[in-house]
C-alpha atoms as a PDB file:
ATOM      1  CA  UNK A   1      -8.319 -22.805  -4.471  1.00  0.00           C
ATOM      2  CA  UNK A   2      -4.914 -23.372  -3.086  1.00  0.00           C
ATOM      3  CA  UNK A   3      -2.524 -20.133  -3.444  1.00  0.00           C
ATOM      4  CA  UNK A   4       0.195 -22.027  -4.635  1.00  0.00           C
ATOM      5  CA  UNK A   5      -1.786 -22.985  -7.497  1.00  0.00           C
ATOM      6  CA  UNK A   6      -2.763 -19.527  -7.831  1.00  0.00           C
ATOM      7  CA  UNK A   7       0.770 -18.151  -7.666  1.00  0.00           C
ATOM      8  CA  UNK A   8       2.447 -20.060  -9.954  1.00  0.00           C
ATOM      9  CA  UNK A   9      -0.561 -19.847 -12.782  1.00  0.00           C
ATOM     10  CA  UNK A  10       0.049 -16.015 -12.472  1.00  0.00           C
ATOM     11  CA  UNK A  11       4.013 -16.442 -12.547  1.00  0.00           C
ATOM     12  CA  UNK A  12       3.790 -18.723 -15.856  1.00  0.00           C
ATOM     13  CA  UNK A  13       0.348 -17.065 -17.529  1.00  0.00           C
ATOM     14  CA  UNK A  14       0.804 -13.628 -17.113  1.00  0.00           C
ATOM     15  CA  UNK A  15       4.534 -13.766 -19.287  1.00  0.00           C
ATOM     16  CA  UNK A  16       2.770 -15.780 -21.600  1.00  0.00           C
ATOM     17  CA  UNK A  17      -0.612 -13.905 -21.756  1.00  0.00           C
ATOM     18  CA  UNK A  18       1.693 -10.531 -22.054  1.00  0.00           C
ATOM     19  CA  UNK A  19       4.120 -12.583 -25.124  1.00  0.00           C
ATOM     20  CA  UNK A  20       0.885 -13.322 -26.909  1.00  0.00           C
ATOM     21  CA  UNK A  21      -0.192  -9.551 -26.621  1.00  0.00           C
ATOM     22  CA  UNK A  22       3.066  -7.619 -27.410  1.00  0.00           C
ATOM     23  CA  UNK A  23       3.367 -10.499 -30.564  1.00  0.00           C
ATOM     24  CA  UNK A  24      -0.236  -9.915 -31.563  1.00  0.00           C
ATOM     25  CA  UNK A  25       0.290  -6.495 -31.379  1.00  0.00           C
ATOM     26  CA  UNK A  26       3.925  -6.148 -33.255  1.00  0.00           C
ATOM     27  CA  UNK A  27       2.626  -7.860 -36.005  1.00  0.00           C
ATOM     28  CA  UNK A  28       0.033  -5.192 -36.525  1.00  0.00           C
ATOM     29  CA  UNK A  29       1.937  -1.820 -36.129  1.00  0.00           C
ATOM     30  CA  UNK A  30       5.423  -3.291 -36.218  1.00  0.00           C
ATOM     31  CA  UNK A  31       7.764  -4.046 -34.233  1.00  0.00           C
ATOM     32  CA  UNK A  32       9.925  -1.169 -33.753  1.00  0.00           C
ATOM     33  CA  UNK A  33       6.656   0.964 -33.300  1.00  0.00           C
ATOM     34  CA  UNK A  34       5.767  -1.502 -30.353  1.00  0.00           C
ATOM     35  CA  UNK A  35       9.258  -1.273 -29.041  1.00  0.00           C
ATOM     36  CA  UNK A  36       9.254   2.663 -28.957  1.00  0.00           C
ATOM     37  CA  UNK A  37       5.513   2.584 -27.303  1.00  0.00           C
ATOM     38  CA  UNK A  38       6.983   0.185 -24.272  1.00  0.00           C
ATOM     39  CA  UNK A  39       9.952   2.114 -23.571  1.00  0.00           C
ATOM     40  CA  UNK A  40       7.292   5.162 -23.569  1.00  0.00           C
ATOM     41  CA  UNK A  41       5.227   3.740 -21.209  1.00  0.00           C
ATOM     42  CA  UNK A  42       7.791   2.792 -18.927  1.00  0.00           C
ATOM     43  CA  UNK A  43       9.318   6.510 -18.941  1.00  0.00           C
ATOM     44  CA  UNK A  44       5.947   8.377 -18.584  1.00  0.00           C
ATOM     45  CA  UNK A  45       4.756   5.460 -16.024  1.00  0.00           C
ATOM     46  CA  UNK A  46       8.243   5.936 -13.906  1.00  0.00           C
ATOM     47  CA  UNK A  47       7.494  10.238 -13.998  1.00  0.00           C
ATOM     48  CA  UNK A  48       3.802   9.772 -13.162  1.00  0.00           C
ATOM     49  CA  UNK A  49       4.591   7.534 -10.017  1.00  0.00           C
ATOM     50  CA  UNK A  50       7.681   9.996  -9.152  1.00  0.00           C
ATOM     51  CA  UNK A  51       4.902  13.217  -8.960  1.00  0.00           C
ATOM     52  CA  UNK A  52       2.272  11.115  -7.223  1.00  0.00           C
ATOM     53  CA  UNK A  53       4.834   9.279  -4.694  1.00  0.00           C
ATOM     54  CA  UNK A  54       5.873  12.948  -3.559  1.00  0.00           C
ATOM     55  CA  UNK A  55       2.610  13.719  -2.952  1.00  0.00           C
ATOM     56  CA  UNK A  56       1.994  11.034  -1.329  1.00  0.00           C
ATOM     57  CA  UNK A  57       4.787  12.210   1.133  1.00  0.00           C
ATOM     58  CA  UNK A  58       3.151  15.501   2.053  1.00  0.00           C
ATOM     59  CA  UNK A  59       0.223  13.958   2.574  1.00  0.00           C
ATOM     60  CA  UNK A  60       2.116  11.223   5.180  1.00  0.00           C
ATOM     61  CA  UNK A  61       4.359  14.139   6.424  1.00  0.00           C
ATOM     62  CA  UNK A  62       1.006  16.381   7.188  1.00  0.00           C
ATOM     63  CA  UNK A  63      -0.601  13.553   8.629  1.00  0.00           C
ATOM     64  CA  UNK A  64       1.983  13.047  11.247  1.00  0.00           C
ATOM     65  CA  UNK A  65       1.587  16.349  11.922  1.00  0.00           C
ATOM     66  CA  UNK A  66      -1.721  16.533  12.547  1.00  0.00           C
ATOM     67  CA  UNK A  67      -0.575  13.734  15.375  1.00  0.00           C
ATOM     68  CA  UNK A  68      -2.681  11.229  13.212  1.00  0.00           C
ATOM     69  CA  UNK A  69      -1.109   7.465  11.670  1.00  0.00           C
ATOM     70  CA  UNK A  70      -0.988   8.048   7.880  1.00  0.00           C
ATOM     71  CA  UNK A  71      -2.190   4.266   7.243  1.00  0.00           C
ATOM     72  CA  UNK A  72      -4.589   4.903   4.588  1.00  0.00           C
ATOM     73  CA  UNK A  73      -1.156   7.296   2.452  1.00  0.00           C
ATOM     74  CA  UNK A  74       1.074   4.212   3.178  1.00  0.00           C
ATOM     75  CA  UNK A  75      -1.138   1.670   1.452  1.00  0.00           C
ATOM     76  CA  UNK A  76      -1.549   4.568  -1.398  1.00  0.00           C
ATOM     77  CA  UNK A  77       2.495   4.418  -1.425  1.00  0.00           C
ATOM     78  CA  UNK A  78       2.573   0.804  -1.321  1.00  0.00           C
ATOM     79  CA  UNK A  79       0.377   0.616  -4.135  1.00  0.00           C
ATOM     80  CA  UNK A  80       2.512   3.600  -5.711  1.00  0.00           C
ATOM     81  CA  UNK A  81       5.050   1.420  -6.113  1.00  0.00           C
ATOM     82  CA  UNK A  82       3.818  -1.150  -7.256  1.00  0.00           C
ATOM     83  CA  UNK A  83       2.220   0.310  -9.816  1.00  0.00           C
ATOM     84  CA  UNK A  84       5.833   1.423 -10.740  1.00  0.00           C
ATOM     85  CA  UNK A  85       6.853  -2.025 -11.094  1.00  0.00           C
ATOM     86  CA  UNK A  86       4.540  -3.022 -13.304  1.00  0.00           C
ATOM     87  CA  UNK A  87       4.884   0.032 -15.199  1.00  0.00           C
ATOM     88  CA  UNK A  88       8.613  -1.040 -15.757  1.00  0.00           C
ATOM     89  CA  UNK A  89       8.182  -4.257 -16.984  1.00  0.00           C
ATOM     90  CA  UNK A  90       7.614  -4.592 -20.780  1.00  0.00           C
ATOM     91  CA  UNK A  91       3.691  -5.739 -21.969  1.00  0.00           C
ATOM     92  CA  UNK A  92       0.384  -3.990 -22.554  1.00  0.00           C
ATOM     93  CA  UNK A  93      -1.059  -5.453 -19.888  1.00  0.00           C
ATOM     94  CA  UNK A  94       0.913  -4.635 -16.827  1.00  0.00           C
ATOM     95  CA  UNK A  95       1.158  -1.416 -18.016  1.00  0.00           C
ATOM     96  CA  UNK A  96      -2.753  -0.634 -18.180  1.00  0.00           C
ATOM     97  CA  UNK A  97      -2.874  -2.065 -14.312  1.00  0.00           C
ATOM     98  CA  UNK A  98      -0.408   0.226 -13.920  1.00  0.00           C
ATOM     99  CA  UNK A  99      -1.503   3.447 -15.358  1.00  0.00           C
ATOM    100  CA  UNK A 100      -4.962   2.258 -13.596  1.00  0.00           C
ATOM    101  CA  UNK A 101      -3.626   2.213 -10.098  1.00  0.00           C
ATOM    102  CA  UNK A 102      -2.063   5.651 -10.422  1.00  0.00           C
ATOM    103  CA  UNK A 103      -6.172   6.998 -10.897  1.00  0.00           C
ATOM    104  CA  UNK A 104      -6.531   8.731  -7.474  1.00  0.00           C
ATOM    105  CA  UNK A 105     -10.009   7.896  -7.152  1.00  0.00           C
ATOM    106  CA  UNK A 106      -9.070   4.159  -8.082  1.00  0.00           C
ATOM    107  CA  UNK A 107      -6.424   3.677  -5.769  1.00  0.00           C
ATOM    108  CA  UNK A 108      -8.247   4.554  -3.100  1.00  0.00           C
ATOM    109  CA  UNK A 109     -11.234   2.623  -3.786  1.00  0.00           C
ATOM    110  CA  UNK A 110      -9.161  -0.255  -4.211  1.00  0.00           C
ATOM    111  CA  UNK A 111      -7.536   0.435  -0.677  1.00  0.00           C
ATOM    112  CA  UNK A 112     -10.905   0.648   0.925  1.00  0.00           C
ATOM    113  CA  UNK A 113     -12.232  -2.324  -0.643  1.00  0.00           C
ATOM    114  CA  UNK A 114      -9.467  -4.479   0.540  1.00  0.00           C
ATOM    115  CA  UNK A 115      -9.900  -2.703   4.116  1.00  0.00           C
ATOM    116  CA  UNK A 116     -13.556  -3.763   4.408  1.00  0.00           C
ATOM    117  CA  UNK A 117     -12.699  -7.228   3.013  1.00  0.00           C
ATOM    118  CA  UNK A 118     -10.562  -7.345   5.911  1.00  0.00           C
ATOM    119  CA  UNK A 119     -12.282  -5.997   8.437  1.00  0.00           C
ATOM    120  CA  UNK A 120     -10.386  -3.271   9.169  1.00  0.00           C
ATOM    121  CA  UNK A 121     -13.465  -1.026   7.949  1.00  0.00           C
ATOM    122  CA  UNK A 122     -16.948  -1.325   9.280  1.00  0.00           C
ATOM    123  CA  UNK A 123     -18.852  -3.396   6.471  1.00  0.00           C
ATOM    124  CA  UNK A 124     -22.008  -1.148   7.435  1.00  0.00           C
ATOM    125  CA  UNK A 125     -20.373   2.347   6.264  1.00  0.00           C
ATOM    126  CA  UNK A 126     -22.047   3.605   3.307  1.00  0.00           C
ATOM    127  CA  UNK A 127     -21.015   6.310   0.842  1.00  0.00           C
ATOM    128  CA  UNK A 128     -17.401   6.841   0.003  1.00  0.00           C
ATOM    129  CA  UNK A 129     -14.910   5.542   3.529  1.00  0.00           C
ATOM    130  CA  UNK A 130     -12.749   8.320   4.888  1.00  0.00           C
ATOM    131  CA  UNK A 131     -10.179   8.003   7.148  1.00  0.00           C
ATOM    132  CA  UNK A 132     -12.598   8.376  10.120  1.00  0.00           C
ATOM    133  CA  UNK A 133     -14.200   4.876   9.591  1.00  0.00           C
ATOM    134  CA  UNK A 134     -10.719   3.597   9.772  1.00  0.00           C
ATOM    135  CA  UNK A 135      -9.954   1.828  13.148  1.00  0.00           C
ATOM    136  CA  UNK A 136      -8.486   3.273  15.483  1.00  0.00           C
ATOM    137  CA  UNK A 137      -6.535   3.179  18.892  1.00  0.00           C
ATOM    138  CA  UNK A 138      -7.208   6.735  20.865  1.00  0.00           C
ATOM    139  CA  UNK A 139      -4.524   8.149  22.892  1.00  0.00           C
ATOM    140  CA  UNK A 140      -5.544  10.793  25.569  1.00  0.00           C
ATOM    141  CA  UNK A 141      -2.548  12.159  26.478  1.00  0.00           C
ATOM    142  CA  UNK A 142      -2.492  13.623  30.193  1.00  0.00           C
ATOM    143  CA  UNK A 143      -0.274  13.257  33.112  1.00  0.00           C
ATOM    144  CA  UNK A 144      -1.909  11.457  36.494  1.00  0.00           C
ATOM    145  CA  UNK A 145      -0.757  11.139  39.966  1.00  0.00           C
ATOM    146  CA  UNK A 146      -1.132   8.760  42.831  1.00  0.00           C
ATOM    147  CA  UNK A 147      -2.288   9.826  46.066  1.00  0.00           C
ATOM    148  CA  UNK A 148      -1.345   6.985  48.763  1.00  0.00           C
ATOM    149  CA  UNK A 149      -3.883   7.289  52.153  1.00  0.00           C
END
């Protein structure tokens, strides 16, 4: 299917599909009640990604460290903040894929399984991926000198 089509069924649907939700659900508890529960969610959302984007940091900062590239932490931040997005805008549904992505153990499921689609992991690693199975480039560090006969 053509991405464009995709795109622009998510850009119209999704508002519409979170309208019919917030509506559906305003009618039942009311719609100050509904009101009060979005603006909660959007607080609680914004604290939750503040805590877990700082550590999220350390974990980048202690990577770097270690002399290793924190690439699996800066898809986790990536995702961080999206999730924060989604937690801002108003709807039930954003707001669950956002409280979903800020699960640890999700998140980084979800990383790995886009990194195997990919290719960037080996599709033959079994169990739960680490950052070993990650590619990657190594650097032996030395000095060297040339000797001319």
């Amino acid at each position: 299917m053509n991405p464009g089509i995709i795109f622009l069924l998510i850009l119209v649907g999704a508002p519409l599909l979170e309208l019919y939700v917030l509506i559906s659900v305003g009618s039942e508890i009311g719609a100050l009640t509904t009101i009060l529960i979005s603006i909660f969610t959007a607080v609680l959302g914004a604290a939750l990604v503040r805590m877990q984007g700082v550590s999220v940091l350390m974990r980048v900062q202690s990577t770097l460290a270690r002399g290793e590239a924190p690439a699996l932490e800066m898809l986790e931040g990536a995702l961080l903040m999206i999730s924060g997005v989604m937690l801002l805008f108003p709807g039930f549904i954003t707001d669950i894929i956002g409280f979903l992505i800020l699960v640890p153990p999700l998140r980084r499921k979800f990383i790995i399984a886009a990194l195997r689609r990919s290719g960037a992991l080996s599709p033959a690693a079994t169990g739960s991926a680490s950052e070993a199975e990650v590619r990657r480039v190594n650097i032996i560090q030395g000095e060297y000198r040339r000797d001319d006969d």
